[in-house]
PDB file of N, CA and C in Angstrom:
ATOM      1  N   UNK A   1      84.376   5.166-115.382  1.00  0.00           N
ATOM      2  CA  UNK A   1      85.231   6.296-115.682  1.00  0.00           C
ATOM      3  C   UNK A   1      84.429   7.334-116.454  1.00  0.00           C
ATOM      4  N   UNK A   2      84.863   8.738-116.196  1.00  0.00           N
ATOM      5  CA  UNK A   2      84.208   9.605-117.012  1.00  0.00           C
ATOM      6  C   UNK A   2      84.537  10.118-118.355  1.00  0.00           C
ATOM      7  N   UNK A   3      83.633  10.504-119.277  1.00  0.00           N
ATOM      8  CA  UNK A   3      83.862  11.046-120.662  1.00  0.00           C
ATOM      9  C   UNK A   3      84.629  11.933-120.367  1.00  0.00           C
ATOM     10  N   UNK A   4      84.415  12.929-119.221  1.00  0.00           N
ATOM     11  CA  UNK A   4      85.113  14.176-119.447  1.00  0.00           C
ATOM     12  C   UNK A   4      86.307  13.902-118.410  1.00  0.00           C
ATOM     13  N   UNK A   5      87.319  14.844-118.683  1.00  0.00           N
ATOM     14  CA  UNK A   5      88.500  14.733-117.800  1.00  0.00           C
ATOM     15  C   UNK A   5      88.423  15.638-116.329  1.00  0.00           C
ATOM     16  N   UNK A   6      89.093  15.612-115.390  1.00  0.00           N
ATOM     17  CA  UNK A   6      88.453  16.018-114.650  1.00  0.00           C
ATOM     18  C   UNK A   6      89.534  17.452-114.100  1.00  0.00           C
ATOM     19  N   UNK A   7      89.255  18.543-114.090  1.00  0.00           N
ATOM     20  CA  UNK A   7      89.587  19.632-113.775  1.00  0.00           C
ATOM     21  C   UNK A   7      90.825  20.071-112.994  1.00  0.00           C
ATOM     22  N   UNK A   8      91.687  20.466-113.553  1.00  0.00           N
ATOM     23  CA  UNK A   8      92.946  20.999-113.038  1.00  0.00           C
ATOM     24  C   UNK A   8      92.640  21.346-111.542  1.00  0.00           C
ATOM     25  N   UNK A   9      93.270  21.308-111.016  1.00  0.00           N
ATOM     26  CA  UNK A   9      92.960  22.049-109.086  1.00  0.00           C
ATOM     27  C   UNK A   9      93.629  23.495-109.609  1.00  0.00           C
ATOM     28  N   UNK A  10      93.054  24.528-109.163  1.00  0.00           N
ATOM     29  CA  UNK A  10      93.178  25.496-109.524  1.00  0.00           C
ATOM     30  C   UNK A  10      93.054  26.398-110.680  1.00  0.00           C
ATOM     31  N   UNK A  11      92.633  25.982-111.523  1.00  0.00           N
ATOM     32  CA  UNK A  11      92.492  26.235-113.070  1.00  0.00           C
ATOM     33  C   UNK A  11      91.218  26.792-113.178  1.00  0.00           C
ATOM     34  N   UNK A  12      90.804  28.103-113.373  1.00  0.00           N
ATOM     35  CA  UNK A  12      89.624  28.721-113.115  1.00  0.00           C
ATOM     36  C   UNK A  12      88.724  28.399-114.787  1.00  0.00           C
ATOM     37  N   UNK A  13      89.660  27.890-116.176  1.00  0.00           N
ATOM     38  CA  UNK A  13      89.367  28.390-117.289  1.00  0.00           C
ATOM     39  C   UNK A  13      88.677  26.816-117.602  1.00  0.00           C
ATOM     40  N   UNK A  14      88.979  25.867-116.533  1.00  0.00           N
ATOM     41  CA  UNK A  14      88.162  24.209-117.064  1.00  0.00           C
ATOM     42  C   UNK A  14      86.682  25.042-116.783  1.00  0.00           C
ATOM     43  N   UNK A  15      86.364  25.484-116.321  1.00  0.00           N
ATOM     44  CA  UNK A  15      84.960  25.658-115.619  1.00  0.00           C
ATOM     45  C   UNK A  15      84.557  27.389-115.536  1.00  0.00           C
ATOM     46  N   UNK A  16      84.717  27.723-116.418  1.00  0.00           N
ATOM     47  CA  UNK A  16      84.454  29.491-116.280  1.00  0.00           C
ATOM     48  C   UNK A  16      83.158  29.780-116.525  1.00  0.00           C
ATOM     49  N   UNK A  17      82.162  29.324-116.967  1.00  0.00           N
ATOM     50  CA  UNK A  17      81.018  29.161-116.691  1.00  0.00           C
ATOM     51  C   UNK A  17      80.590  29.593-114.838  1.00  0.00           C
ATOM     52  N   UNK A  18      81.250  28.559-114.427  1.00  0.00           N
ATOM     53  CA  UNK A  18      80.653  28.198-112.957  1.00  0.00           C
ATOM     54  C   UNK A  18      81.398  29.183-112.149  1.00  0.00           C
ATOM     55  N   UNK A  19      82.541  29.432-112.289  1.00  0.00           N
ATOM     56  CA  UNK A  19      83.644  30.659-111.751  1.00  0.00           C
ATOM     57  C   UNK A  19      83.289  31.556-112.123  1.00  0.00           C
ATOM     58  N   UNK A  20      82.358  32.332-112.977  1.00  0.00           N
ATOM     59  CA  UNK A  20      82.201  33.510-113.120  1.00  0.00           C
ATOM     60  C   UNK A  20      80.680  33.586-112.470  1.00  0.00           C
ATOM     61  N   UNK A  21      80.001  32.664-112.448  1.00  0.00           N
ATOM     62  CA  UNK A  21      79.293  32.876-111.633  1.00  0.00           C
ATOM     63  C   UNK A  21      79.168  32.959-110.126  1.00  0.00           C
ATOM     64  N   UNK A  22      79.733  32.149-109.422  1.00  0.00           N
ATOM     65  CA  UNK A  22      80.399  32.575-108.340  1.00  0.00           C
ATOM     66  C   UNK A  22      81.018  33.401-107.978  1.00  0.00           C
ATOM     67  N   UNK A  23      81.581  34.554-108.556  1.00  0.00           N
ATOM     68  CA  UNK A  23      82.470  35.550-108.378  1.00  0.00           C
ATOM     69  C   UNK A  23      81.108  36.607-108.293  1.00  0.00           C
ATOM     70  N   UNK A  24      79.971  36.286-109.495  1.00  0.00           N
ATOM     71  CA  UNK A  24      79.174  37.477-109.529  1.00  0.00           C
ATOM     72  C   UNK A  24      78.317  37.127-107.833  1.00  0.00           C
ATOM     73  N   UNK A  25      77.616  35.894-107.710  1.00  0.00           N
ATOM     74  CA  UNK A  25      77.049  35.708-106.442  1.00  0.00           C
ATOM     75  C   UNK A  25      77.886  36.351-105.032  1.00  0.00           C
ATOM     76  N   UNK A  26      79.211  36.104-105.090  1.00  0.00           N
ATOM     77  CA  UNK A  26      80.312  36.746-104.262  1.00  0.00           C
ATOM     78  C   UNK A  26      80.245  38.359-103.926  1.00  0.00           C
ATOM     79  N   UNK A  27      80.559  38.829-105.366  1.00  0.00           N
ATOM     80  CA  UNK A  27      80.427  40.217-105.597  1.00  0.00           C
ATOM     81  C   UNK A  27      79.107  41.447-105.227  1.00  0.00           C
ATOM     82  N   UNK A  28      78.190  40.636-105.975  1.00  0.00           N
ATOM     83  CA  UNK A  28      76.634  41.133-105.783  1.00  0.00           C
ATOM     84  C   UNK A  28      75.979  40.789-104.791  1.00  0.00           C
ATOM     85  N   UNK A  29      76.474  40.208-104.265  1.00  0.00           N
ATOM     86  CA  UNK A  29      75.063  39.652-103.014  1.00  0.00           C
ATOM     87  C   UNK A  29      76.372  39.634-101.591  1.00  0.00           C
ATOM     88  N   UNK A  30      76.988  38.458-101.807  1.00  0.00           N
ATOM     89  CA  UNK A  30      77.586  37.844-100.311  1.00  0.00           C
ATOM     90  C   UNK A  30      78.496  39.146 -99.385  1.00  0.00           C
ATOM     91  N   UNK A  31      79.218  39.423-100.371  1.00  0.00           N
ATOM     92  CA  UNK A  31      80.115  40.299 -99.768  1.00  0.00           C
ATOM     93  C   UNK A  31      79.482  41.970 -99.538  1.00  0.00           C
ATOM     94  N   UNK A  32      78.268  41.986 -99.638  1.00  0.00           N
ATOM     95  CA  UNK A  32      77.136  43.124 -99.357  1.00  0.00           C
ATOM     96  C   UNK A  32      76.702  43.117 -98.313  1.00  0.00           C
ATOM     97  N   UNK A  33      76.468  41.721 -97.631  1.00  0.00           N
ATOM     98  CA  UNK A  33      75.409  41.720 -96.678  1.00  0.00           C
ATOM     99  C   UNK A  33      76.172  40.760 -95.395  1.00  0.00           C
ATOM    100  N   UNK A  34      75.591  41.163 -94.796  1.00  0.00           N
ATOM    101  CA  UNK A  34      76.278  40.443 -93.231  1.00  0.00           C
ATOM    102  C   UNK A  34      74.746  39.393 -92.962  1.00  0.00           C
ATOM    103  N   UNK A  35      75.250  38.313 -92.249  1.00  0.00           N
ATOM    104  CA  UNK A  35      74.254  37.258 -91.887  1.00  0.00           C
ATOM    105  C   UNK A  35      74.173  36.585 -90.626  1.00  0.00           C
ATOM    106  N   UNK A  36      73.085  36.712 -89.974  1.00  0.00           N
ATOM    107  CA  UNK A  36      73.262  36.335 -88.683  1.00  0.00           C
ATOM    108  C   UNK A  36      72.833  34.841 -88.231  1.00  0.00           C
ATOM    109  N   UNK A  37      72.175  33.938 -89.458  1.00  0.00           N
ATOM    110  CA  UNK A  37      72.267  32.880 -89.333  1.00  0.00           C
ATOM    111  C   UNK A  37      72.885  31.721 -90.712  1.00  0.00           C
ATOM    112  N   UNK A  38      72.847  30.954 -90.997  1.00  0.00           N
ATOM    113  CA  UNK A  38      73.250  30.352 -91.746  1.00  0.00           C
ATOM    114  C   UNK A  38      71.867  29.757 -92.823  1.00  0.00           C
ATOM    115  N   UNK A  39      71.040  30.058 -92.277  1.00  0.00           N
ATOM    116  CA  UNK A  39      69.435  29.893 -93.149  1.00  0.00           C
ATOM    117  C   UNK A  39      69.442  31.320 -93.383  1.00  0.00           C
ATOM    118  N   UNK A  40      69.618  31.955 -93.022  1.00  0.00           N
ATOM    119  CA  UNK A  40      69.148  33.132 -93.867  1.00  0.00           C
ATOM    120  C   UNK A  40      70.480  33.585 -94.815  1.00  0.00           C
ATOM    121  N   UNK A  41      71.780  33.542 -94.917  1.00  0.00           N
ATOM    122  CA  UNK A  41      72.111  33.147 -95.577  1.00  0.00           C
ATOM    123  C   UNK A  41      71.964  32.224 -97.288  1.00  0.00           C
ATOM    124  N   UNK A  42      71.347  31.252 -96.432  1.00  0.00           N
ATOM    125  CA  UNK A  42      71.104  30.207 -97.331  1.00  0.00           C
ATOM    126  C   UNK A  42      69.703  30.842 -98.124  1.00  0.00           C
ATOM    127  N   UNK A  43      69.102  31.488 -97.466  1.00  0.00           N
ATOM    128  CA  UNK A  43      67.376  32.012 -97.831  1.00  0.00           C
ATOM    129  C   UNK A  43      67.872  33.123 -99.055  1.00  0.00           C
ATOM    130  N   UNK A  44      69.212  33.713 -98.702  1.00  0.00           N
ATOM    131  CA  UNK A  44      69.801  35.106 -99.442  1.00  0.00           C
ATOM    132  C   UNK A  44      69.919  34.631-100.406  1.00  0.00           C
ATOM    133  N   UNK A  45      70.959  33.610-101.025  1.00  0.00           N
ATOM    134  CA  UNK A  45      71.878  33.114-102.264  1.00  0.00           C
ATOM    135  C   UNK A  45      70.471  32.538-102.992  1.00  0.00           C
ATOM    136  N   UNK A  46      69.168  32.027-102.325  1.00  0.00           N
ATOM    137  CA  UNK A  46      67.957  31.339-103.083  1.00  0.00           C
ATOM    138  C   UNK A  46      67.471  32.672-103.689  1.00  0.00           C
ATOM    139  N   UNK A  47      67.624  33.551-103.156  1.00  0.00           N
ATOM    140  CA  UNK A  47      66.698  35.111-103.341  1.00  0.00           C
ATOM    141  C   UNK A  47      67.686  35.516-104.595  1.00  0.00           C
ATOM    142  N   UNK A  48      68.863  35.615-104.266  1.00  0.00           N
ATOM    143  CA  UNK A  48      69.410  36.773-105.423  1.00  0.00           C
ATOM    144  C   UNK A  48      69.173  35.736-106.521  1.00  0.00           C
ATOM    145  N   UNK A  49      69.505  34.294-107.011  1.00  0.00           N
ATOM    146  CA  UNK A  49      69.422  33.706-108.460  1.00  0.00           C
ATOM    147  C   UNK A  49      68.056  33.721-108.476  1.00  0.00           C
ATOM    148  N   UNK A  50      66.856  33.372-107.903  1.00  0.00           N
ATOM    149  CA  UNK A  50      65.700  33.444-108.343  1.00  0.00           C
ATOM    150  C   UNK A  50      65.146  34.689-108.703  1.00  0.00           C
ATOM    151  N   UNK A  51      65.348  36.063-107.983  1.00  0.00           N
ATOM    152  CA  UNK A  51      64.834  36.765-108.296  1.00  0.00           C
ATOM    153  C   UNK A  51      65.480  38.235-108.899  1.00  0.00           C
ATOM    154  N   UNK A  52      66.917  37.526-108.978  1.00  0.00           N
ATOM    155  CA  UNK A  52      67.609  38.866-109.266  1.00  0.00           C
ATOM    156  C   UNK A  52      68.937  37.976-110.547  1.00  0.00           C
ATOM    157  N   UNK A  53      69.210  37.041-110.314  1.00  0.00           N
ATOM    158  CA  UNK A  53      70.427  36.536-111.527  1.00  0.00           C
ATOM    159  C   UNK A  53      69.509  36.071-112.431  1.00  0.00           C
ATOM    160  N   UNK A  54      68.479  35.375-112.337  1.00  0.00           N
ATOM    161  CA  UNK A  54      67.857  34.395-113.549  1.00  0.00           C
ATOM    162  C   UNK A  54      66.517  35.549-113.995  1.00  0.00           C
ATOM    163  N   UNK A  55      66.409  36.484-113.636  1.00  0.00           N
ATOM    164  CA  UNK A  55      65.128  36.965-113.944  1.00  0.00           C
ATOM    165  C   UNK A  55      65.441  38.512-114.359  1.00  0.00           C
ATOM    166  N   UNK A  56      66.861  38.913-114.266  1.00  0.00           N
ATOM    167  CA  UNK A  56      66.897  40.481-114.353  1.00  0.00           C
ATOM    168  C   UNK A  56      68.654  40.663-115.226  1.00  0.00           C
ATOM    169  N   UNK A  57      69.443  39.780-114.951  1.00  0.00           N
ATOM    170  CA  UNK A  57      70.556  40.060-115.248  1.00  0.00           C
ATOM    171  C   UNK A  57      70.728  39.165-116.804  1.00  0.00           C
ATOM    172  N   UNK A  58      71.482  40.235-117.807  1.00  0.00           N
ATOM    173  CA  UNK A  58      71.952  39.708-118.977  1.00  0.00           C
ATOM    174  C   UNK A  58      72.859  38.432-118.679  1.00  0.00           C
ATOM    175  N   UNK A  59      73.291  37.534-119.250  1.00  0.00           N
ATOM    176  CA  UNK A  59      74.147  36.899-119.094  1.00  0.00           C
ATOM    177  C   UNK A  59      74.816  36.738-120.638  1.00  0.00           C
ATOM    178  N   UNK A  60      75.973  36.708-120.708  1.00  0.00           N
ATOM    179  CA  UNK A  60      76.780  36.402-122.174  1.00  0.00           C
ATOM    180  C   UNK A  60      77.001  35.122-122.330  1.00  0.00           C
ATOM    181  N   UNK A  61      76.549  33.846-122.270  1.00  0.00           N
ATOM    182  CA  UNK A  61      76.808  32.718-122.366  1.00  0.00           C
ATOM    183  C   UNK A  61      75.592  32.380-123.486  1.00  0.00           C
ATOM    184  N   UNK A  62      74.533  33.630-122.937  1.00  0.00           N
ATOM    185  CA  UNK A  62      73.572  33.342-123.959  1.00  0.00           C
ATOM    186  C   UNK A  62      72.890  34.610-124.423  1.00  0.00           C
ATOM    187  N   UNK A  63      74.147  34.928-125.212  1.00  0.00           N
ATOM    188  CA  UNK A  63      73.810  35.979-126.263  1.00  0.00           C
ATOM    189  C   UNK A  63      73.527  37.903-125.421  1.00  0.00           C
ATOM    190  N   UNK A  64      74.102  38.030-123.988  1.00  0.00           N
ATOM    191  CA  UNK A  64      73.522  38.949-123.253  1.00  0.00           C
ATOM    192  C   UNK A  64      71.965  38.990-122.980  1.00  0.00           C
ATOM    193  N   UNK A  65      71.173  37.864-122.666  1.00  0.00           N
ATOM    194  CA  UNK A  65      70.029  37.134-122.811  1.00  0.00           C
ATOM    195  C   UNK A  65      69.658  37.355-121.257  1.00  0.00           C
ATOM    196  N   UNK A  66      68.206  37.216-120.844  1.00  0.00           N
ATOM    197  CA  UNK A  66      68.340  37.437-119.487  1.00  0.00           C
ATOM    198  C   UNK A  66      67.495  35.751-119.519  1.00  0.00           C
ATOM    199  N   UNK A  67      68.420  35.112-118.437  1.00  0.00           N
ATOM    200  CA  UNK A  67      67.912  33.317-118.359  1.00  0.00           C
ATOM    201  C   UNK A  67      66.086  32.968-118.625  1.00  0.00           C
ATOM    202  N   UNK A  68      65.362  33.492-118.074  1.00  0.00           N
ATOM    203  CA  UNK A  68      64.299  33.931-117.474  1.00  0.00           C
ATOM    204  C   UNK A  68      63.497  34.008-119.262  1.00  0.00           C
ATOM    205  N   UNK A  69      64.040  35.048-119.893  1.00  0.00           N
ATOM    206  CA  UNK A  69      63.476  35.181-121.102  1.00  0.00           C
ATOM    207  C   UNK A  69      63.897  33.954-122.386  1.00  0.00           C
ATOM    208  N   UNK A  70      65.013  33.469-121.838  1.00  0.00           N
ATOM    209  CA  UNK A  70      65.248  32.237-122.631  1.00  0.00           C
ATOM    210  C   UNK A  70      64.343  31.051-122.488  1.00  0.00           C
ATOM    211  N   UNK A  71      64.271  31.005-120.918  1.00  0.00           N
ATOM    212  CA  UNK A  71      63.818  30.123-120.919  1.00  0.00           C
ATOM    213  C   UNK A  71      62.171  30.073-121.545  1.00  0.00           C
ATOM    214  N   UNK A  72      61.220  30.956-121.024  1.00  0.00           N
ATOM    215  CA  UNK A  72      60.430  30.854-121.831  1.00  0.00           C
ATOM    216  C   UNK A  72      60.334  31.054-123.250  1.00  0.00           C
ATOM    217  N   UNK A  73      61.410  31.626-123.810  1.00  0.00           N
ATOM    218  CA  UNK A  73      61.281  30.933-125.509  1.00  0.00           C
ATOM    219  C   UNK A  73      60.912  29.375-125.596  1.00  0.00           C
ATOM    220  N   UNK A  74      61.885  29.077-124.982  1.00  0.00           N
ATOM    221  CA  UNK A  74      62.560  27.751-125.119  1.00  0.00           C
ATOM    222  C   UNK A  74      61.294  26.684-125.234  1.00  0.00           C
ATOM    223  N   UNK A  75      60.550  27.050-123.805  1.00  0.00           N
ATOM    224  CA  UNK A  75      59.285  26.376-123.452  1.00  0.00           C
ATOM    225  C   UNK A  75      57.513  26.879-124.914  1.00  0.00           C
ATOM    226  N   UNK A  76      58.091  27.899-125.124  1.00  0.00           N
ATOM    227  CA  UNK A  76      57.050  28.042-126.459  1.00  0.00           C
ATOM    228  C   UNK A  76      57.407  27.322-127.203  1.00  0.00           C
ATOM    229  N   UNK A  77      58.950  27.216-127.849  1.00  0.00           N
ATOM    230  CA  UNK A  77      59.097  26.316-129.015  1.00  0.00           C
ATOM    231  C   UNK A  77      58.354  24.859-128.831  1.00  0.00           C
ATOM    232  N   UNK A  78      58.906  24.253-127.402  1.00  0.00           N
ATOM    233  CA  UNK A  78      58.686  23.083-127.281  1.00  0.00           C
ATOM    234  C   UNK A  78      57.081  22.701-127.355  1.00  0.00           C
ATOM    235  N   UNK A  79      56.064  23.844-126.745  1.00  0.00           N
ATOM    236  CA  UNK A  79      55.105  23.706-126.753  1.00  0.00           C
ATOM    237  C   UNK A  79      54.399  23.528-128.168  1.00  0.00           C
ATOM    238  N   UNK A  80      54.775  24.713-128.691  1.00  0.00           N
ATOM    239  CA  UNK A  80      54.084  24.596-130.486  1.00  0.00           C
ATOM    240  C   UNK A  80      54.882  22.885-131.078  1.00  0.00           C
ATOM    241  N   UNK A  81      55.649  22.595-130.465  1.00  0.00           N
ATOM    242  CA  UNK A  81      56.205  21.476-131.176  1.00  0.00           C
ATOM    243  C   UNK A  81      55.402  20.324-131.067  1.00  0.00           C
ATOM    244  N   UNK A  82      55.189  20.307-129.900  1.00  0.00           N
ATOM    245  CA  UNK A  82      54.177  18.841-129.239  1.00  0.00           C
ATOM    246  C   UNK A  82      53.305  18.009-129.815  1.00  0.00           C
ATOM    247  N   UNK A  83      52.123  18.915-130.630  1.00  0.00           N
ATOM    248  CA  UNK A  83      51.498  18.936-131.681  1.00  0.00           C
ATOM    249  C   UNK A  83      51.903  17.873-132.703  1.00  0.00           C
ATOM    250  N   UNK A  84      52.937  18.576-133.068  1.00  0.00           N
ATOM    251  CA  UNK A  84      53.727  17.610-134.383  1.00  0.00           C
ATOM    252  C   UNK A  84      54.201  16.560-134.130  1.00  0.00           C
ATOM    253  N   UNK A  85      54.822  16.433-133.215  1.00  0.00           N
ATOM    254  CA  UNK A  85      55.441  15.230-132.792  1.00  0.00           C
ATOM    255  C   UNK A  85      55.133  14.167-131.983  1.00  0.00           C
ATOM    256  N   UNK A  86      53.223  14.671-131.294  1.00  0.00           N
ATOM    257  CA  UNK A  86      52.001  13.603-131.307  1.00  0.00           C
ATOM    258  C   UNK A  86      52.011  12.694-132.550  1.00  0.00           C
ATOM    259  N   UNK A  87      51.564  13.866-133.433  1.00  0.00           N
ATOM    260  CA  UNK A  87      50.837  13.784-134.610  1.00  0.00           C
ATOM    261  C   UNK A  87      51.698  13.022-135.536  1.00  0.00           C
ATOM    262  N   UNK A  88      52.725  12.809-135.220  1.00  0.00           N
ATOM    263  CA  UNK A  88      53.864  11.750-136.164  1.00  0.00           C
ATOM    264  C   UNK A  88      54.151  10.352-135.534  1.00  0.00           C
ATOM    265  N   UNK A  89      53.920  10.574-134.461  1.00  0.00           N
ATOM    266  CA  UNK A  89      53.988   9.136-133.201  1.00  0.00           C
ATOM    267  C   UNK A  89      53.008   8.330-133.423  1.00  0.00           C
TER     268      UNK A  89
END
């Protein structure tokens, strides 16, 4: 059984994280472009989060932060950390 409970059917607010992102992928990309196969399609939705949601767009979940720049914080901290936490092991 799971820790967490599992999501109303229809309830957009268990999961608004994931619903607002989908609405933006919907908005910004899908409903823009017409597709004549289902790989390119699929090639589209890889294109807009790699090179246009995670690398260019603010997001408010983390601070109006663009993912991309978090993440490499994230990966400096851990790096300067390594060091120390050899060095204590």
């Amino acid at each position: 059984m799971s820790d967490y409970p599992a999501a109303a059917f229809g309830n957009c607010h268990d999961n608004a994280v994931a619903e607002s992102f989908f609405a933006t992928l919907k908005n910004e990309m899908y409903y823009r472009q017409s597709f004549a196969t289902r790989e390119e399609a699929k090639m589209a939705v890889i294109d807009f989060i790699e090179c246009y949601y995670n690398r260019h767009r603010p997001h408010s979940t983390i601070g109006y932060k663009i993912p991309a720049e978090v993440m490499e914080a994230f990966f400096e901290r851990t790096a300067s950390a390594e060091p120390a936490i050899r060095k204590a092991a």
